[in-house]
Protein backbone atom coordinates (compact mmCIF):
# COMPACT_ATOMS: atom_id res chain seq x y z
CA UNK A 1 0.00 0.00 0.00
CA UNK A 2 1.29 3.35 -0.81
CA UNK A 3 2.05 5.77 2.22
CA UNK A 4 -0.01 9.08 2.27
CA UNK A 5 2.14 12.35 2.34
CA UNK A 6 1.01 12.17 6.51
CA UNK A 7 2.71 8.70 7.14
CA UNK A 8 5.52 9.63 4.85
CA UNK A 9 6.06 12.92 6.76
CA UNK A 10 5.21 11.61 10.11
CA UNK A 11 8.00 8.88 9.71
CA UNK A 12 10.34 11.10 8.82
CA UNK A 13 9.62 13.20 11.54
CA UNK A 14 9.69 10.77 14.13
CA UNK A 15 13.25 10.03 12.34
CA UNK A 16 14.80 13.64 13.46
CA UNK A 17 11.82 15.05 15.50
CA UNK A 18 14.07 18.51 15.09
CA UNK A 19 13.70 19.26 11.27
CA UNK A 20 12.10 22.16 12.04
CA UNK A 21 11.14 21.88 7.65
CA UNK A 22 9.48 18.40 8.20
CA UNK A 23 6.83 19.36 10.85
CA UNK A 24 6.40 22.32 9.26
CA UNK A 25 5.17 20.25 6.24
CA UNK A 26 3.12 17.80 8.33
CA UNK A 27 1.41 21.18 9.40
CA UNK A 28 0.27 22.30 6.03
CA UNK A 29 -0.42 18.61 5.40
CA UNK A 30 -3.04 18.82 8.02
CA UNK A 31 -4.06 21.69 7.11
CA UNK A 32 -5.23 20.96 3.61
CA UNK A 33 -6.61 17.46 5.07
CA UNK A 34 -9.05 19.56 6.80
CA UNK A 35 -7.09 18.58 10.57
CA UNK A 36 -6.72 21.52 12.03
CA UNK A 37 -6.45 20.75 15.68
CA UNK A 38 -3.28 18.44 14.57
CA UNK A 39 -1.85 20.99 12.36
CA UNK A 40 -1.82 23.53 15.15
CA UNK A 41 -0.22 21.07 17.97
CA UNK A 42 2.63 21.28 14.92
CA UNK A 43 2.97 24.68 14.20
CA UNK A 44 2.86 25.67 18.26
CA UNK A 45 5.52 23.15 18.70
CA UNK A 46 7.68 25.39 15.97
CA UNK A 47 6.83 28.81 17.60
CA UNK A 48 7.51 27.44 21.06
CA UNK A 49 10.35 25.02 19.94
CA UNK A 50 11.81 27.39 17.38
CA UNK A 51 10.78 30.96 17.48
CA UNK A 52 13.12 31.97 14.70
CA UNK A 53 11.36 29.29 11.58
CA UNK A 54 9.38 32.50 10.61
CA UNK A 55 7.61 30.53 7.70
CA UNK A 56 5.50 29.10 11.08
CA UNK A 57 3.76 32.90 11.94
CA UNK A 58 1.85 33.38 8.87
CA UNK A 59 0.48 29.76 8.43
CA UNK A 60 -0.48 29.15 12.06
CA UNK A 61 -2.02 32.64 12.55
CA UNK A 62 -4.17 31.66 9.12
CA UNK A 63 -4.95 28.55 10.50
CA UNK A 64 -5.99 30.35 14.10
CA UNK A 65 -8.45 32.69 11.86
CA UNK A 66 -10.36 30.26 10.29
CA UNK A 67 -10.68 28.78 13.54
CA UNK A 68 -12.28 31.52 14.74
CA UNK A 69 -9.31 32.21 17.50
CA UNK A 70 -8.77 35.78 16.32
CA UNK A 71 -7.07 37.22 19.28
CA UNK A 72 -4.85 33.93 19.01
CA UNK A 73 -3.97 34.83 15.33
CA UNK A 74 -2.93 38.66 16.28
CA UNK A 75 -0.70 37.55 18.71
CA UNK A 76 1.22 35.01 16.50
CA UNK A 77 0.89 37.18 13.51
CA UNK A 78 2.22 39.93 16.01
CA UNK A 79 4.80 38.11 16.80
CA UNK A 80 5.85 37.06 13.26
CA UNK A 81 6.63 40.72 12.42
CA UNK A 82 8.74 40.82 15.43
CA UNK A 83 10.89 37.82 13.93
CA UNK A 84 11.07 38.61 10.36
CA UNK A 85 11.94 42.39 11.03
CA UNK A 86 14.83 41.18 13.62
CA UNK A 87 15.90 38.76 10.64
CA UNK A 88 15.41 41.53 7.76
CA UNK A 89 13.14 39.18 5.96
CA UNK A 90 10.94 42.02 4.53
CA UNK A 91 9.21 39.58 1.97
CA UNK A 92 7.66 37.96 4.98
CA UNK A 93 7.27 40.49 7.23
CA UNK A 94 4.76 42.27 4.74
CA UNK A 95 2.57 38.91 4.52
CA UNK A 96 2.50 38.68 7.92
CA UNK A 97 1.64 42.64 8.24
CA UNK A 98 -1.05 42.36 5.91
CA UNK A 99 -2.59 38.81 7.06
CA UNK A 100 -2.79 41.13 10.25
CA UNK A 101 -4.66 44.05 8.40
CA UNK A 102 -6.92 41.86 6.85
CA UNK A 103 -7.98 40.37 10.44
CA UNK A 104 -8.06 43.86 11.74
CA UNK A 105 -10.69 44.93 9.25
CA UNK A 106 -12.89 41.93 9.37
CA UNK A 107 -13.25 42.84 13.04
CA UNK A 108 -14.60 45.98 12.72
């Protein structure tokens, strides 16, 4: 039987449970497979585990608003500017900042 991307990524992660890339992808995985709960246990694990993986901020704060956790989402978007201006990484600093705007004005 052919393994799903899941198995494939969740061997390899249990493999080197640091590649900070690997769980990463099992996030998104998740994601898209409609598992959000499982994909977020991943992407907190990065932002607790390994602040600095900025890719992390703007997925998990997307996956926090369609979950409904909005004041969630602006703190880990918030915090995503905080990384990716420290690292210079304008590119995704001004995803982040406008994921952030666009939650803003939903709000009001």
């Amino acid at each position: 039987m052919e393994q799903t991307r899941i198995e494939f990524l969740e061997e390899s992660l249990r493999s080197d449970p640091n590649s900070t890339f690997v769980r990463y992808a099992l996030a998104l995985e998740f994601v898209k497979a409609g598992r959000g709960e499982e994909a977020w246990r991943h992407f907190e694990h990065l932002l607790t585990h390994h602040p600095d993986y900025s890719a992390a901020y703007y997925q998990a704060g997307k996956l926090l608003v369609r979950s409904g956790r909005h004041e969630d989402a602006r703190r880990v978007l918030a915090k995503g500017i905080e990384v990716t201006a420290k690292q210079g990484n304008l590119h995704a600093r001004s995803e982040l900042e406008g994921a952030l705007e666009e939650l803003r004005s939903h709000e009001h």
